[in-house]
N, C-alpha and C. Protein backbone atom coordinates (compact mmCIF):
# COMPACT_ATOMS: atom_id res chain seq x y z
N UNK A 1 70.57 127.87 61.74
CA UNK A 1 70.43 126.71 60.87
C UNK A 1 71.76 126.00 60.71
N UNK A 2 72.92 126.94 60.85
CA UNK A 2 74.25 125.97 60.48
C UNK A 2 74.59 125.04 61.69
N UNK A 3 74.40 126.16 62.64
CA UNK A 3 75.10 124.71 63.73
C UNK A 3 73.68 123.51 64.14
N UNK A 4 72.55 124.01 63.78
CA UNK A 4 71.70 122.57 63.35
C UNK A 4 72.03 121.46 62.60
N UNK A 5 72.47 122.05 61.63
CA UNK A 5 73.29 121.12 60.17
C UNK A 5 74.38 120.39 61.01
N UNK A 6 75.91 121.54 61.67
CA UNK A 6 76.63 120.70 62.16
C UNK A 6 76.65 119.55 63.23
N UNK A 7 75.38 119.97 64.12
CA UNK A 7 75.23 118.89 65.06
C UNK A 7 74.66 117.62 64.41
N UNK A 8 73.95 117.95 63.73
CA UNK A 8 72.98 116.58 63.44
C UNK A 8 74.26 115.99 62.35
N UNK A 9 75.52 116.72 61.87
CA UNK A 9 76.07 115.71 60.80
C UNK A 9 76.88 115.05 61.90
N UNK A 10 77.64 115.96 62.96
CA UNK A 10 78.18 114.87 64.01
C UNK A 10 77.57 114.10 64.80
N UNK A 11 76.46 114.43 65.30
CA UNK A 11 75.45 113.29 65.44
C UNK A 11 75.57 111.96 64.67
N UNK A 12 75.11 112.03 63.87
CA UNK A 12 75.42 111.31 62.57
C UNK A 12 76.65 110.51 62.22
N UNK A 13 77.91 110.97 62.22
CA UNK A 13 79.12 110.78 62.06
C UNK A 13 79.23 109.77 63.51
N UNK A 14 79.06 110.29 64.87
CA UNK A 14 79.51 109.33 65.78
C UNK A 14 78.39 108.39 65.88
N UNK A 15 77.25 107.97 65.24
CA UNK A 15 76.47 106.82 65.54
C UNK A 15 76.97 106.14 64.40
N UNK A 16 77.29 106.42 63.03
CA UNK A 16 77.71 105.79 61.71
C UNK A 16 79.39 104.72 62.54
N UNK A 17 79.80 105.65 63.26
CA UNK A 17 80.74 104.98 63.34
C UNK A 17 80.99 104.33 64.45
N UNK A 18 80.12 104.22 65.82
CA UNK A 18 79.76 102.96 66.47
C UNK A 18 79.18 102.31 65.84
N UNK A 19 78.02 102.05 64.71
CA UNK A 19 77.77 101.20 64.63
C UNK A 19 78.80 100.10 63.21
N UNK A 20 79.48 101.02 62.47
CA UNK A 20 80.60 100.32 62.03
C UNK A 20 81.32 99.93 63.01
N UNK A 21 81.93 100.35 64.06
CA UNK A 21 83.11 99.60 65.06
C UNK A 21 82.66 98.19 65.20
N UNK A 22 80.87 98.28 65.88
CA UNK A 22 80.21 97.13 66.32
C UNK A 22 80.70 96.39 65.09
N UNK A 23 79.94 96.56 63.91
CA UNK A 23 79.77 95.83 63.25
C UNK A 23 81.07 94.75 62.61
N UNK A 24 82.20 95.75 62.33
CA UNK A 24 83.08 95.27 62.32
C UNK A 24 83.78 93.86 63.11
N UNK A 25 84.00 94.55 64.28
CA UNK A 25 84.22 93.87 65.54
C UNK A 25 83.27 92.60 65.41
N UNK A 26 82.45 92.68 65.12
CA UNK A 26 81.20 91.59 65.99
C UNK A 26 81.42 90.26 64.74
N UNK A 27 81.39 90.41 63.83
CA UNK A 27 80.88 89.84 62.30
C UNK A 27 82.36 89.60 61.07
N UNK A 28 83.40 90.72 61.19
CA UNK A 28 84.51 90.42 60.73
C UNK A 28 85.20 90.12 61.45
N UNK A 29 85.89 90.25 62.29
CA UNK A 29 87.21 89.88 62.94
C UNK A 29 86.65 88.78 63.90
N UNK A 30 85.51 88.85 64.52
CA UNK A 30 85.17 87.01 65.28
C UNK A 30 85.41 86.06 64.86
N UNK A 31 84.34 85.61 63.57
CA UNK A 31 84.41 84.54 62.63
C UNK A 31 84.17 83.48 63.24
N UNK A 32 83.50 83.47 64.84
CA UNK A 32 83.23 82.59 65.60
C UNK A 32 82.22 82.64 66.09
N UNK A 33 81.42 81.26 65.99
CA UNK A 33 80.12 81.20 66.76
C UNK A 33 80.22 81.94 68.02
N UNK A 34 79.65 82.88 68.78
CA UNK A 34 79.24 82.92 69.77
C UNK A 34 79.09 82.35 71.10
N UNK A 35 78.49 81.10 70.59
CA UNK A 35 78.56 80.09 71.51
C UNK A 35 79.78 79.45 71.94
N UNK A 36 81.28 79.39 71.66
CA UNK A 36 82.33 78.82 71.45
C UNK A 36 82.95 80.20 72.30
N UNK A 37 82.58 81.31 72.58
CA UNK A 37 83.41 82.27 73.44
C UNK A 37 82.43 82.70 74.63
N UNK A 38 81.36 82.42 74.17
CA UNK A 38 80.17 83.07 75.61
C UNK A 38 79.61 81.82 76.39
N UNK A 39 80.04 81.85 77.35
CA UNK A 39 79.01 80.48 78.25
C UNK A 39 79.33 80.67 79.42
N UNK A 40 78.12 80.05 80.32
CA UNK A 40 77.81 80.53 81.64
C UNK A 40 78.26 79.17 82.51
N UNK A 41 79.22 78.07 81.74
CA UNK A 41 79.38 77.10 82.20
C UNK A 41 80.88 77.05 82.76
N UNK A 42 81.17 76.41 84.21
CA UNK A 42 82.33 76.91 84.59
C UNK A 42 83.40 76.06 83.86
N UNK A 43 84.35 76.54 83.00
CA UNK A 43 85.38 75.57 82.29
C UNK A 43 86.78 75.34 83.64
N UNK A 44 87.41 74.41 82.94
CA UNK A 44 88.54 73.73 83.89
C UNK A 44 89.87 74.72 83.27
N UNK A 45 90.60 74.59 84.30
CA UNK A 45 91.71 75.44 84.04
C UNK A 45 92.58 74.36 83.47
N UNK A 46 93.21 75.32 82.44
CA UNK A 46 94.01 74.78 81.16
C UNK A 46 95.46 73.81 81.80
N UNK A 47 95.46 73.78 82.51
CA UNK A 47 96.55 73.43 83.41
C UNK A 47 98.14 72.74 82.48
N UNK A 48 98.93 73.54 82.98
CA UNK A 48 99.72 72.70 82.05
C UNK A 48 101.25 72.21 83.45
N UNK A 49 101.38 72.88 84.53
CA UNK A 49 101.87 72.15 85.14
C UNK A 49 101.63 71.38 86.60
N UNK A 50 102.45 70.22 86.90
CA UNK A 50 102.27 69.17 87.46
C UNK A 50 102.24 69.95 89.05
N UNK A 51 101.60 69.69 90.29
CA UNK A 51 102.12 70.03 91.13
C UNK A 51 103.17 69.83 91.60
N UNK A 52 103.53 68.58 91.47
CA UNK A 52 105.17 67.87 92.18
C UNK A 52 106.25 68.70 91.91
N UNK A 53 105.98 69.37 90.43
CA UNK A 53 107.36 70.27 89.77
C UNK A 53 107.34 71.75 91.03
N UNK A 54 106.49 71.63 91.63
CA UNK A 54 106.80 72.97 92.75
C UNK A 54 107.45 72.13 94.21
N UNK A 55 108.26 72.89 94.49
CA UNK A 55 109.15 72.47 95.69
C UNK A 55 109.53 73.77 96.52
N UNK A 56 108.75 73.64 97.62
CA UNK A 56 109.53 75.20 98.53
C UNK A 56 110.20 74.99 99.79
N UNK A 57 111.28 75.39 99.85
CA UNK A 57 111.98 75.77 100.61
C UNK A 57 112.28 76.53 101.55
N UNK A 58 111.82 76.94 103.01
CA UNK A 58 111.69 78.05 103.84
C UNK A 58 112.01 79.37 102.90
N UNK A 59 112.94 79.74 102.67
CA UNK A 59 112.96 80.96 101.74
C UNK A 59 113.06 80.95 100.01
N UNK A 60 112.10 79.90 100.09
CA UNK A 60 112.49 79.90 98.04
C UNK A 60 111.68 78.91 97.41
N UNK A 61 111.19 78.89 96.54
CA UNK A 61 109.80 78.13 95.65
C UNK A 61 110.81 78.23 94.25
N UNK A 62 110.74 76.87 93.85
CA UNK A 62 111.71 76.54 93.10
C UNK A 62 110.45 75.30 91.87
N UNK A 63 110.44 76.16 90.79
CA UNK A 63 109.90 75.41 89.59
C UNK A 63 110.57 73.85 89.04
N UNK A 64 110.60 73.25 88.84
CA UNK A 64 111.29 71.94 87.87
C UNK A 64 110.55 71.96 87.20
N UNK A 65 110.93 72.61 85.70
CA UNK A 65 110.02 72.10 84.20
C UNK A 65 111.41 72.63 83.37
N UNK A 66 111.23 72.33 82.38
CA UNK A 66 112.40 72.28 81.27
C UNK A 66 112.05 73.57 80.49
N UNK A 67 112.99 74.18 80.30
CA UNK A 67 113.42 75.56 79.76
C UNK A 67 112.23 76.44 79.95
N UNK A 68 111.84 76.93 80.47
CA UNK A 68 111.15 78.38 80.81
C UNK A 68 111.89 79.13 81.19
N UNK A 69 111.60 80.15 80.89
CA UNK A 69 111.82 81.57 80.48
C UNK A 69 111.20 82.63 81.63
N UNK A 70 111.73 83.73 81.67
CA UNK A 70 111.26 84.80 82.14
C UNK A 70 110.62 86.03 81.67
N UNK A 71 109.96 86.95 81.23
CA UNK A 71 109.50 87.69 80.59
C UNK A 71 108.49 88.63 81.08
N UNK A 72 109.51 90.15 80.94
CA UNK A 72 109.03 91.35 81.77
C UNK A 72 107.85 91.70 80.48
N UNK A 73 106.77 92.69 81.49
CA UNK A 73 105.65 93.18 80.75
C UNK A 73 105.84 94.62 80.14
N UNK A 74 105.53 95.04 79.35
CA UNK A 74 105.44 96.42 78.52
C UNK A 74 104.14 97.03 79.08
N UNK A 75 103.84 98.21 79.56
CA UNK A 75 102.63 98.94 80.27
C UNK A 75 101.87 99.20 78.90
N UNK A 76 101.33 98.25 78.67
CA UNK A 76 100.49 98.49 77.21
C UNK A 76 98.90 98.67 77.85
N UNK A 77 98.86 97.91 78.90
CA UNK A 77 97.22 97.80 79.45
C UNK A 77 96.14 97.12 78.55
N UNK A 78 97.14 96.36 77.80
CA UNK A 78 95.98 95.11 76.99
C UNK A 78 95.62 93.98 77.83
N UNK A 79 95.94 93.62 78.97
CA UNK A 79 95.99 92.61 79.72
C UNK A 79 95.50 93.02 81.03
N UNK A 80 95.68 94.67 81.89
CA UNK A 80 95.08 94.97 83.15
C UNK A 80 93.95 94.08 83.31
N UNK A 81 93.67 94.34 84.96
CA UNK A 81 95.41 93.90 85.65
C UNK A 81 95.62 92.84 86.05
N UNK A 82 95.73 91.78 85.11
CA UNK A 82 96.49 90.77 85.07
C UNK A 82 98.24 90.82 85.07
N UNK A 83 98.36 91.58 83.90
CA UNK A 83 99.57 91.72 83.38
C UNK A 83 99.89 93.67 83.84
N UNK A 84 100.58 93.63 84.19
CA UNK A 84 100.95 95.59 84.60
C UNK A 84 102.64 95.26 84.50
N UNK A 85 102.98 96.77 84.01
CA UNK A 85 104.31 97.19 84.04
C UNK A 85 105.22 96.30 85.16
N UNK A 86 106.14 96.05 84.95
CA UNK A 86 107.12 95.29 85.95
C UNK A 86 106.91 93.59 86.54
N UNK A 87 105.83 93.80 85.94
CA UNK A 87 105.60 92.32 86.32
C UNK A 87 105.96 90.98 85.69
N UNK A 88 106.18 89.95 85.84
CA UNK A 88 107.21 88.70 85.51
C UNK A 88 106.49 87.71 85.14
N UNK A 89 106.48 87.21 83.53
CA UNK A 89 105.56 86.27 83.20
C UNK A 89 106.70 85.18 83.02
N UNK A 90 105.86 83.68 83.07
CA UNK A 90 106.79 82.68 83.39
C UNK A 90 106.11 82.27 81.70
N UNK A 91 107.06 81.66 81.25
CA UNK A 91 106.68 81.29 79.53
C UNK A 91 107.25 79.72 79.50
N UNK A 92 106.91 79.52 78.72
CA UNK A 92 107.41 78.13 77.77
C UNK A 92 107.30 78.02 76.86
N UNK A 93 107.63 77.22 75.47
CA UNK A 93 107.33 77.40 74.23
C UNK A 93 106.81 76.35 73.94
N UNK A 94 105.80 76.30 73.56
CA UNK A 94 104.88 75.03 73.33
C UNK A 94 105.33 73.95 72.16
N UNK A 95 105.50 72.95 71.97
CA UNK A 95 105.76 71.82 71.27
C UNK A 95 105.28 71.68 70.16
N UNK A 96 103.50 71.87 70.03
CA UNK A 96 102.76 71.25 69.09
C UNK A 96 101.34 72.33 69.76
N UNK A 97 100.48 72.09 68.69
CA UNK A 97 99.21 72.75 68.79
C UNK A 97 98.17 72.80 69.45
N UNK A 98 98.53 71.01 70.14
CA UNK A 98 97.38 70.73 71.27
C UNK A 98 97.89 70.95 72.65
N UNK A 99 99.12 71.62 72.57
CA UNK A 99 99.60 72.37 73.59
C UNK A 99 98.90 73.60 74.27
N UNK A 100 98.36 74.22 72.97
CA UNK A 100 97.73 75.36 73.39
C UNK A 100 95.84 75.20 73.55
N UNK A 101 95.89 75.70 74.39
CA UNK A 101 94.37 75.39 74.94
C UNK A 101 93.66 76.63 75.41
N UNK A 102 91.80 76.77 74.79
CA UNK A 102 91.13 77.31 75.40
C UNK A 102 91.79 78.09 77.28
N UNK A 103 91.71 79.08 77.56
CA UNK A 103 92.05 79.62 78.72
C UNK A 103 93.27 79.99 79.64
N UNK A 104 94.23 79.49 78.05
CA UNK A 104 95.71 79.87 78.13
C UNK A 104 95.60 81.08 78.02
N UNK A 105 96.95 81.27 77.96
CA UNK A 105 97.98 82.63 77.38
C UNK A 105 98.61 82.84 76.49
N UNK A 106 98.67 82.80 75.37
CA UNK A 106 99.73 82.85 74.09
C UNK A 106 100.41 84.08 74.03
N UNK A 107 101.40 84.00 74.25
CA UNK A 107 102.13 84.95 73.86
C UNK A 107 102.43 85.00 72.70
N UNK A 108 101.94 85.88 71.35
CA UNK A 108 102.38 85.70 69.88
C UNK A 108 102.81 86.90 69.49
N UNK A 109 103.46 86.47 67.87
CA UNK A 109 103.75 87.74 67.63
C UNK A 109 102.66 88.20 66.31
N UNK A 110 102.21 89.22 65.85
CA UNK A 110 101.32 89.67 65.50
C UNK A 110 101.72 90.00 63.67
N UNK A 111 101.17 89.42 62.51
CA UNK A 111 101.47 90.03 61.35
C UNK A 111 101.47 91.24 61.60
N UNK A 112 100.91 92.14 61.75
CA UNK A 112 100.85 93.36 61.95
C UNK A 112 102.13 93.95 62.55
N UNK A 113 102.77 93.36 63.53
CA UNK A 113 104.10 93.81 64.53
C UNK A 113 105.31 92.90 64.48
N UNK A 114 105.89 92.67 63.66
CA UNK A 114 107.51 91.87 63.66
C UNK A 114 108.13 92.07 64.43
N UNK A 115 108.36 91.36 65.61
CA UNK A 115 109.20 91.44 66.43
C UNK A 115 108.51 91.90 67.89
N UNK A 116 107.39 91.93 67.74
CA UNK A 116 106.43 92.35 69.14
C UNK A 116 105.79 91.17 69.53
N UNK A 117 105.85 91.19 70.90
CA UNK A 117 105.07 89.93 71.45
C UNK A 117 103.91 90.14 71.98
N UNK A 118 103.07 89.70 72.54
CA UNK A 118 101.36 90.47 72.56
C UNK A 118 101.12 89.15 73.60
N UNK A 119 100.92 89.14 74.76
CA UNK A 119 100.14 88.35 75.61
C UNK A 119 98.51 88.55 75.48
N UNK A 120 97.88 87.30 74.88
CA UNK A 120 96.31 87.35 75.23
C UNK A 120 95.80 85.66 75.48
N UNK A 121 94.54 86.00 75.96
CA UNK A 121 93.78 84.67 76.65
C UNK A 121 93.42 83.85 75.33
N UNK A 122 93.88 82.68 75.28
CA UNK A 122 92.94 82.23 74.19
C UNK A 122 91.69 81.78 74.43
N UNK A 123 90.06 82.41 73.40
CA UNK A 123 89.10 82.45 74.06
C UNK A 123 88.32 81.31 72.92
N UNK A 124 88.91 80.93 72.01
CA UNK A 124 88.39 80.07 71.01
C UNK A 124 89.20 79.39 70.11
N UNK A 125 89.17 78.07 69.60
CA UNK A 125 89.86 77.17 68.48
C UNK A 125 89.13 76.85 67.56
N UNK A 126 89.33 76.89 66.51
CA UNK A 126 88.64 76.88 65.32
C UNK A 126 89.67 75.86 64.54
N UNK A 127 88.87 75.63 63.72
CA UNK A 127 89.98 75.07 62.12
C UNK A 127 89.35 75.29 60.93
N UNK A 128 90.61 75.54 60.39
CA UNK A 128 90.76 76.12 58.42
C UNK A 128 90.08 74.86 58.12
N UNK A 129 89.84 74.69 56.13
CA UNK A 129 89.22 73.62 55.80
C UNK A 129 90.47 72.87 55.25
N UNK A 130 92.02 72.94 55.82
CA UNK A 130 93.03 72.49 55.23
C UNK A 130 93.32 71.30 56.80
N UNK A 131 92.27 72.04 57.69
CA UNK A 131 92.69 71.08 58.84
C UNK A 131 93.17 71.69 60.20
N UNK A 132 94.32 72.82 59.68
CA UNK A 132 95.10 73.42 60.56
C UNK A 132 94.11 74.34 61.87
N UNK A 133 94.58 74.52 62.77
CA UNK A 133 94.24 75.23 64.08
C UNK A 133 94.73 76.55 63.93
N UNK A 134 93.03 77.08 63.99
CA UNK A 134 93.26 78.69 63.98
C UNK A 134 92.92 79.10 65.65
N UNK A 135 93.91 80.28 66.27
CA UNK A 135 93.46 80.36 68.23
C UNK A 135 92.99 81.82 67.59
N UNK A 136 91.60 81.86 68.48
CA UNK A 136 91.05 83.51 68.91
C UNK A 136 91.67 83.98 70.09
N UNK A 137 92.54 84.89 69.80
CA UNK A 137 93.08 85.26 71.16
C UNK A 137 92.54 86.51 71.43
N UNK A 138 92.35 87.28 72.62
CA UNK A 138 91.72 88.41 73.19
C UNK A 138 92.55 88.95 74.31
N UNK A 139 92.48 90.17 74.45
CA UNK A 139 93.23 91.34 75.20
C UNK A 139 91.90 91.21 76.45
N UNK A 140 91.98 92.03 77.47
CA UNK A 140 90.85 92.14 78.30
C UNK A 140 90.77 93.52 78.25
N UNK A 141 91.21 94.72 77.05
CA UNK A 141 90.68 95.35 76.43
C UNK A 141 89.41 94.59 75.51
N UNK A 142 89.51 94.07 75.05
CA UNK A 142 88.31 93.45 74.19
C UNK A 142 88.95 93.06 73.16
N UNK A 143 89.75 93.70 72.20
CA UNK A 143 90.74 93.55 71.08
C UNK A 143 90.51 91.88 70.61
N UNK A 144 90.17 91.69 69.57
CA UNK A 144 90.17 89.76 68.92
C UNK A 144 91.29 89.74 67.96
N UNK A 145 91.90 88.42 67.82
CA UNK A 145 92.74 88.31 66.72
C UNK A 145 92.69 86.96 66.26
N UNK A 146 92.91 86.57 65.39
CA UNK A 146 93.03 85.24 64.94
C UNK A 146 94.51 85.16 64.66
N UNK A 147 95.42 83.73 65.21
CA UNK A 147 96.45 83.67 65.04
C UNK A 147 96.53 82.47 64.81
N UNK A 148 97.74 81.63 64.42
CA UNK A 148 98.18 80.55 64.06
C UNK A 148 99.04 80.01 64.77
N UNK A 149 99.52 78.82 64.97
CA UNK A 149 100.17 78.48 65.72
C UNK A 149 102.01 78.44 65.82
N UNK A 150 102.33 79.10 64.36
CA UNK A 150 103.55 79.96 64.13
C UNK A 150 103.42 80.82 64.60
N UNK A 151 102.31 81.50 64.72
CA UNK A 151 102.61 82.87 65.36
C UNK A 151 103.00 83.04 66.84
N UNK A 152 102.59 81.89 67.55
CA UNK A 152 102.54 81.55 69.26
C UNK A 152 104.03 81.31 69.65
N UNK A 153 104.75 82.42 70.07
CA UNK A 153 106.20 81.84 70.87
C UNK A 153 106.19 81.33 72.33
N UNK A 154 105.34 81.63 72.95
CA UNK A 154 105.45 80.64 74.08
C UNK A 154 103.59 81.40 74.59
N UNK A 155 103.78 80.22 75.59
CA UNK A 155 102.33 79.98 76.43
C UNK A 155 103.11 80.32 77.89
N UNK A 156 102.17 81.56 78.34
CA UNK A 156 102.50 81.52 79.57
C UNK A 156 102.02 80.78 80.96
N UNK A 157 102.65 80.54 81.71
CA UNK A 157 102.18 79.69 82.66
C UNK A 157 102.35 80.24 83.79
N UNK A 158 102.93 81.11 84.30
CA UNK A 158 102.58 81.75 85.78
C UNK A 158 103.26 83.23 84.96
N UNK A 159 102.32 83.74 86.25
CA UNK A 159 102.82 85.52 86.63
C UNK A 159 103.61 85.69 88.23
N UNK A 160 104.01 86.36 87.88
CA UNK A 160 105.40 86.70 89.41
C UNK A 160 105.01 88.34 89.14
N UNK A 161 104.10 89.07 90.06
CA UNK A 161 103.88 90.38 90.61
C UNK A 161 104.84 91.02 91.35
N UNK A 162 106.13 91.48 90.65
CA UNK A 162 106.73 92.35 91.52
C UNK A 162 106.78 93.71 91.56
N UNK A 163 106.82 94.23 92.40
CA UNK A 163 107.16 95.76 92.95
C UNK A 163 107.65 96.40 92.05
């Protein structure tokens, strides 16, 4: 009879708490229609640079855009495999809010983490009732966050895969 009792309470215990994860996940931390992150419609890439600014050279591909940055990845595996250990994200720091767009990259830093930067896709834009632009950003772990546009230090714009 006891280990009846114990199975059926862990039984119990791990369905109580998928269906809190779900619930959580799905209903608190979204806060977004559905429709605004799920669609079967092909969207345009967020594009933010010009082709002309690429120029190659028999041995060398040379950017022209104004201050970008370089920025190595942390093997966190919130991003696989897009983003993996050693690899070279090209950044910029965005201007203004309509900078950042559906199918970017924000690189932000997280209330939760001072001083940590967190690459994710932005998968939705919303706005407060003050006006301001709230971004849903997402890991391709699944992970959602809602961030602000203080929180965004740069938008990445290319990856460089090295060895």
């Amino acid at each position: 009879m006891g280990k009846i009792l114990f199975v059926s309470i862990l039984v119990t215990m791990f369905i109580g708490g998928w269906l809190m994860s779900n619930l959580y996940e799905d209903f608190l931390l979204k806060q977004v229609p559905f429709s605004l992150v799920s669609t079967t419609e092909e969207r345009a890439s967020p594009g933010v640079i010009d082709k002309s600014s690429l120029k190659v050279y028999g041995d060398k591909l040379v950017l022209e855009y104004p201050s970008i940055s370089l920025a190595e990845f942390a093997d966190t595996r919130s991003m696989e495999p897009i983003f993996g250990k050693g690899n070279i994200g090209l950044d910029i720091v965005p201007e203004n809010e309509e900078q950042v767009k559906v199918g970017m990259i924000a690189v932000y830093e997280p209330n939760w983490g001072k001083g940590l930067l967190i690459p994710h896709r932005v998968v939705a834009v919303s706005s407060e009732d003050d006006g301001s632009k709230v971004f849903h950003v997402q890991g391709t772990s699944g992970g959602r966050e809602r961030i602000t546009f203080d929180q965004i230090k740069y938008i990445q714009i290319g990856v460089i895969y090295a060895s």
